[in-house]
Protein backbone atom coordinates (compact mmCIF):
# COMPACT_ATOMS: atom_id res chain seq x y z
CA UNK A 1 39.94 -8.14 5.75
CA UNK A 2 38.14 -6.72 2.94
CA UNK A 3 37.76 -2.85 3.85
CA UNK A 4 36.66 0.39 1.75
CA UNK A 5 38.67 3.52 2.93
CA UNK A 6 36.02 6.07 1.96
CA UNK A 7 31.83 4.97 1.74
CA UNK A 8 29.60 7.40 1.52
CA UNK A 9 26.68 7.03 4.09
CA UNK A 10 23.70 7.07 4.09
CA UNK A 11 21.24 7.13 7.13
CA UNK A 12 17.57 6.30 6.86
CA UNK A 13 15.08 5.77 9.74
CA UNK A 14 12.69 3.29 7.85
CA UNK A 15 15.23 1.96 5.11
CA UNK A 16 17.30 -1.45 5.90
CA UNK A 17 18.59 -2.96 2.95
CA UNK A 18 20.10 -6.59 2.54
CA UNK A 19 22.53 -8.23 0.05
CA UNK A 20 20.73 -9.47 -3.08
CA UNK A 21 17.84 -7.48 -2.97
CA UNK A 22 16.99 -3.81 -4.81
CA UNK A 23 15.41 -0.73 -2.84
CA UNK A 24 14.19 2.53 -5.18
CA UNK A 25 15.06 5.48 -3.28
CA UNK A 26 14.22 9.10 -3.64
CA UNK A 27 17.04 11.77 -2.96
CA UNK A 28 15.82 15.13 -2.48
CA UNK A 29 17.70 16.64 0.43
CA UNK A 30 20.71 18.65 -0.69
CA UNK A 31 23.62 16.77 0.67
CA UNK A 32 22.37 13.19 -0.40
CA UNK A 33 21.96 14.97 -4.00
CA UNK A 34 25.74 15.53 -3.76
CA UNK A 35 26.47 12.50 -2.54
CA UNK A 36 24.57 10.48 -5.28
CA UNK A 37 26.29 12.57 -8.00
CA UNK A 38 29.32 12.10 -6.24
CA UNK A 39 29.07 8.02 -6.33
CA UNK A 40 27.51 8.17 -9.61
CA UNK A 41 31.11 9.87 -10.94
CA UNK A 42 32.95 7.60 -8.87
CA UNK A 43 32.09 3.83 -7.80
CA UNK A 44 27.91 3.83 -7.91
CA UNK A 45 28.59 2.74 -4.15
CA UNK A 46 26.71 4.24 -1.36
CA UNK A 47 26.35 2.58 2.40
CA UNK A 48 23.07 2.32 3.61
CA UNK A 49 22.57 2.66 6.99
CA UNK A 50 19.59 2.63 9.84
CA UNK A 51 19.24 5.19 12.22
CA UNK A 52 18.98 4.55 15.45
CA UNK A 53 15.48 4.99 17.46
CA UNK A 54 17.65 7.54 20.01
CA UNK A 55 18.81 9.42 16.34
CA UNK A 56 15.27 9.94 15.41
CA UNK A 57 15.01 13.53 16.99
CA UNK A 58 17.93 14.26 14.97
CA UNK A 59 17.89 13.88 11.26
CA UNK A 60 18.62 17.19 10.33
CA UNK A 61 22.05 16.82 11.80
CA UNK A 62 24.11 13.78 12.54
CA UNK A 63 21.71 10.89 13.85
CA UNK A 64 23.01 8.01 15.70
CA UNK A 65 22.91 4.89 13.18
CA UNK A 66 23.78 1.17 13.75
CA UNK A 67 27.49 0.34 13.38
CA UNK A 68 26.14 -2.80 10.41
CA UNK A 69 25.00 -1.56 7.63
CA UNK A 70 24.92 -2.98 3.70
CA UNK A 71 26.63 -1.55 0.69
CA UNK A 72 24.77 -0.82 -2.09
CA UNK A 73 25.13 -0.08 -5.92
CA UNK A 74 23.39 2.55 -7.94
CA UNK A 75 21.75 0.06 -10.74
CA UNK A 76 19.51 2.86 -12.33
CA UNK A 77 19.54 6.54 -11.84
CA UNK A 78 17.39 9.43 -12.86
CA UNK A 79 18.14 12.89 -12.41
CA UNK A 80 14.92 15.37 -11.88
CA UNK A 81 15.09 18.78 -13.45
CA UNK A 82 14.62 20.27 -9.86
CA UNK A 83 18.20 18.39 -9.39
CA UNK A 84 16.45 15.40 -6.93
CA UNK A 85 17.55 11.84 -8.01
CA UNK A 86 15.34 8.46 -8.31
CA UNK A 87 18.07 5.06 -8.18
CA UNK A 88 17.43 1.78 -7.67
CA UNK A 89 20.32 0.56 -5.54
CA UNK A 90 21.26 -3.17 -5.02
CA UNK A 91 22.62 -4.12 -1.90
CA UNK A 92 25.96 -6.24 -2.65
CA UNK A 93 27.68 -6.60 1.12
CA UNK A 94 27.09 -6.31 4.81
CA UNK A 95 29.54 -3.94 6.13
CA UNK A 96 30.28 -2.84 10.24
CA UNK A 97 31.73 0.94 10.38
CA UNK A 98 35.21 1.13 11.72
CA UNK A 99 35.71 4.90 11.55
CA UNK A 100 33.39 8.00 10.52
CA UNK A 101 35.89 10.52 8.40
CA UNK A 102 35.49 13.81 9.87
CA UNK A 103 33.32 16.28 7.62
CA UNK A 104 35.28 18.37 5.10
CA UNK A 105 34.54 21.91 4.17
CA UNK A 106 33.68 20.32 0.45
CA UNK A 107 31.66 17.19 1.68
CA UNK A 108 28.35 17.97 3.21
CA UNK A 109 27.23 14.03 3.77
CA UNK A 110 28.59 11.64 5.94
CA UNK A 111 31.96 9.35 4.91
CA UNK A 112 33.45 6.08 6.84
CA UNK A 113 36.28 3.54 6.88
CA UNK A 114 33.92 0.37 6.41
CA UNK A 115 34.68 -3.61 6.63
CA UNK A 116 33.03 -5.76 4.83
CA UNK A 117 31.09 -8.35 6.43
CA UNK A 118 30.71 -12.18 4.65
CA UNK A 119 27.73 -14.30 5.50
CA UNK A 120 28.78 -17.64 6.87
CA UNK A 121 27.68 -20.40 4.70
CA UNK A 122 27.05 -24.04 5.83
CA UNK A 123 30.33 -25.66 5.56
CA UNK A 124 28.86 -29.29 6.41
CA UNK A 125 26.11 -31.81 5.84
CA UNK A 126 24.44 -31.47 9.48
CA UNK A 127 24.70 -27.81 8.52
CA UNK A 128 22.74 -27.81 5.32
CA UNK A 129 20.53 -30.38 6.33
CA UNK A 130 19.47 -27.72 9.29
CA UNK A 131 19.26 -25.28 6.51
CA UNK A 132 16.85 -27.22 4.15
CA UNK A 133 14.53 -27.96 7.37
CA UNK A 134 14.89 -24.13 8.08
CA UNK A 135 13.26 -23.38 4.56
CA UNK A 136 11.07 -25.92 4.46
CA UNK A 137 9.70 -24.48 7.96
CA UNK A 138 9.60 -21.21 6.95
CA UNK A 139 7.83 -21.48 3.91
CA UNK A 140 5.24 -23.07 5.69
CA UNK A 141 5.21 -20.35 8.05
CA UNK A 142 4.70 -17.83 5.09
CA UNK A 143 2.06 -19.89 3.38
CA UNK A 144 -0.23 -19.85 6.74
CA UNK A 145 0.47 -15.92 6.79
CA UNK A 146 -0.24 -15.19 3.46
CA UNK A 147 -2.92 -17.54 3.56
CA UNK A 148 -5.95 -15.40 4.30
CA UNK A 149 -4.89 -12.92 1.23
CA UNK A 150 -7.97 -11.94 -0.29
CA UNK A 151 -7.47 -11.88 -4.13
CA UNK A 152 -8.04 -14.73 -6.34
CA UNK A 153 -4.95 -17.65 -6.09
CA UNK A 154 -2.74 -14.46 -3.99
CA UNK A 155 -1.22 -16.73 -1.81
CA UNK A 156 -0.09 -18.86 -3.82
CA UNK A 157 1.70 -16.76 -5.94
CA UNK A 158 3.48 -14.99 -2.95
CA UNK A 159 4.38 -18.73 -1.86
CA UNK A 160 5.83 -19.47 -5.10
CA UNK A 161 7.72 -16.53 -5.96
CA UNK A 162 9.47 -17.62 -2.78
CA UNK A 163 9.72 -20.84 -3.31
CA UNK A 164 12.09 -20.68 -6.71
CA UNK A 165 14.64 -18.88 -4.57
CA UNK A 166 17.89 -20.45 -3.10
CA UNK A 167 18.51 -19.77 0.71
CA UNK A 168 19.99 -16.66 0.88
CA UNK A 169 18.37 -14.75 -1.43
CA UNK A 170 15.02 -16.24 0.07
CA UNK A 171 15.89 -15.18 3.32
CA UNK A 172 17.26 -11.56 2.50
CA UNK A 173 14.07 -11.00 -0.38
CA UNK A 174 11.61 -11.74 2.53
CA UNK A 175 13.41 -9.28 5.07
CA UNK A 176 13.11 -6.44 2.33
CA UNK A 177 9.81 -7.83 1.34
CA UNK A 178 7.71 -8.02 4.70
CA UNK A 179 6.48 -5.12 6.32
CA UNK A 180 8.70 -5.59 9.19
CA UNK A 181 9.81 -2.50 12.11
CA UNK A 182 13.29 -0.70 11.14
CA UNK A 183 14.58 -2.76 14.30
CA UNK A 184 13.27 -6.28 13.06
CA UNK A 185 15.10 -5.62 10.10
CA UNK A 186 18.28 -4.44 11.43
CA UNK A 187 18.19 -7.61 13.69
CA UNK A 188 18.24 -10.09 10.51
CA UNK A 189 20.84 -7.75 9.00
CA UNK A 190 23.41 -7.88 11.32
CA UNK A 191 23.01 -11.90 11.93
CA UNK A 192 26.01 -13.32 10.40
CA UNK A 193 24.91 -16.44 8.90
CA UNK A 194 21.91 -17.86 6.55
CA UNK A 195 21.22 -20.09 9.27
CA UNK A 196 20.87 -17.45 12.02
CA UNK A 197 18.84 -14.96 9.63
CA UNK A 198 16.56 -18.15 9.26
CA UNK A 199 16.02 -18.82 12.77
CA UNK A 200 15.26 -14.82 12.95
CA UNK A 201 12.78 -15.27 10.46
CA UNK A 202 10.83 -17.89 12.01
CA UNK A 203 10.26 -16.26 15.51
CA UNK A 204 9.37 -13.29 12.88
CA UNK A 205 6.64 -14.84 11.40
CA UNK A 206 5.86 -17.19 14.51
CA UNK A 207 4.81 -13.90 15.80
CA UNK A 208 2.86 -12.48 13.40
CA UNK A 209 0.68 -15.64 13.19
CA UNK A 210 0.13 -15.15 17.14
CA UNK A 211 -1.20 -11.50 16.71
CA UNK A 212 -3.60 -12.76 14.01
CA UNK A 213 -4.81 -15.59 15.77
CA UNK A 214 -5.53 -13.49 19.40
CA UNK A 215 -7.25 -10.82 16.67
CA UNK A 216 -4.70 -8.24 16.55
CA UNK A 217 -3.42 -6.11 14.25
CA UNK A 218 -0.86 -8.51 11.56
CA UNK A 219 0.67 -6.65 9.22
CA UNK A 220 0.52 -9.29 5.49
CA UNK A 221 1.99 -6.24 3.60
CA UNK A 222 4.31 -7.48 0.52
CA UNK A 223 6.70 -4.49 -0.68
CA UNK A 224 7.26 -4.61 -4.36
């Protein structure tokens, strides 16, 4: 059991972020300025968090966040003159809290005891057979939702940025990369295997394509 003894967290109400994929992040509140300076002068390691929807009311404090998270790593920092922080943090791990550290008088952010959580892999022919059906299916899913993309050729490019990428960094870029609720998110995050993130996915986009064809409002937002 891979385990960190001391992560510095971070909760975020609209931020999920996967393994494999990069998030840019603006610090500005006080305590996340300490921690950032803190990780950048230690590990670059920070653990990204989601706050729970019954946390919302209470960010100012101590909100109520999901016990999965992902740990990420500070690849590019820049420090403002007013003392906030732009980084670009890569997530590198799925992790489940095991303990929150009680607050010390000279740590104003939160700290926890963290495991590390490994994605299962396919371990057998039936198994990545399933897979290569899965992403075959799902990029045909994203080709018919990308498909009505205005701009010259657009789809097509989304498609085959997509299509270069080997299963699980396909599967986490298009988490980070659709404009997906916190709670959709957090649901793909926390499935422990490729092939269960996949079959996430699918209903995922399976459902988007029903709100566009009964007229409603489908979100084809690609982050960058």
């Amino acid at each position: 059991m891979d385990l960190i003894e001391s992560l510095p967290i971070f909760p975020l109400p609209d931020v999920v972020l996967l393994p494999e994929v990069s998030v840019p992040l603006y610090i500005f509140e006080p305590r996340y300025r300490d921690m950032t300076r803190d990780a950048l002068e230690g590990s670059h390691q920070i653990g990204m968090v989601t706050v729970h929807s019954d946390g919302l009311t209470d960010m100012g404090g101590d909100p109520e966040v999901y016990p999965i998270g992902c740990l990420g790593r500070i690849e590019q920092s820049e420090e403002r003159p007013d003392g906030t922080f732009q980084i670009q943090l890569f997530g590198v791990s799925r992790f489940a809290i095991v303990h929150e550290h009680p607050r010390s008088r000279d740590r104003l952010y939160r700290s926890a005891r963290v495991e590390l959580l490994a994605d299962r892999s396919p371990d057998d022919p039936e198994t990545e057979a399933r897979l290569d059906r899965q992403r075959s299916e799902l990029l045909d899913l994203l080709e018919r939702l990308v498909h009505g993309l205005e701009a010259d050729g657009a789809h097509e490019r989304v498609v085959a940025a997509f299509e270069r990428l080997e299963p699980s960094r396909l599967i986490n870029s298009l988490t980070q990369s659709i404009a997906f609720l916190p709670v959709e998110r957090q649901r793909l995050l926390e499935a422990d295997s490729i092939v269960g993130r996949f079959e996430i996915m699918a209903d995922l986009l399976r459902f988007r394509l029903a709100e566009a064809a009964a007229g409603e409002s489908a979100s084809t937002e690609f982050r960058n």
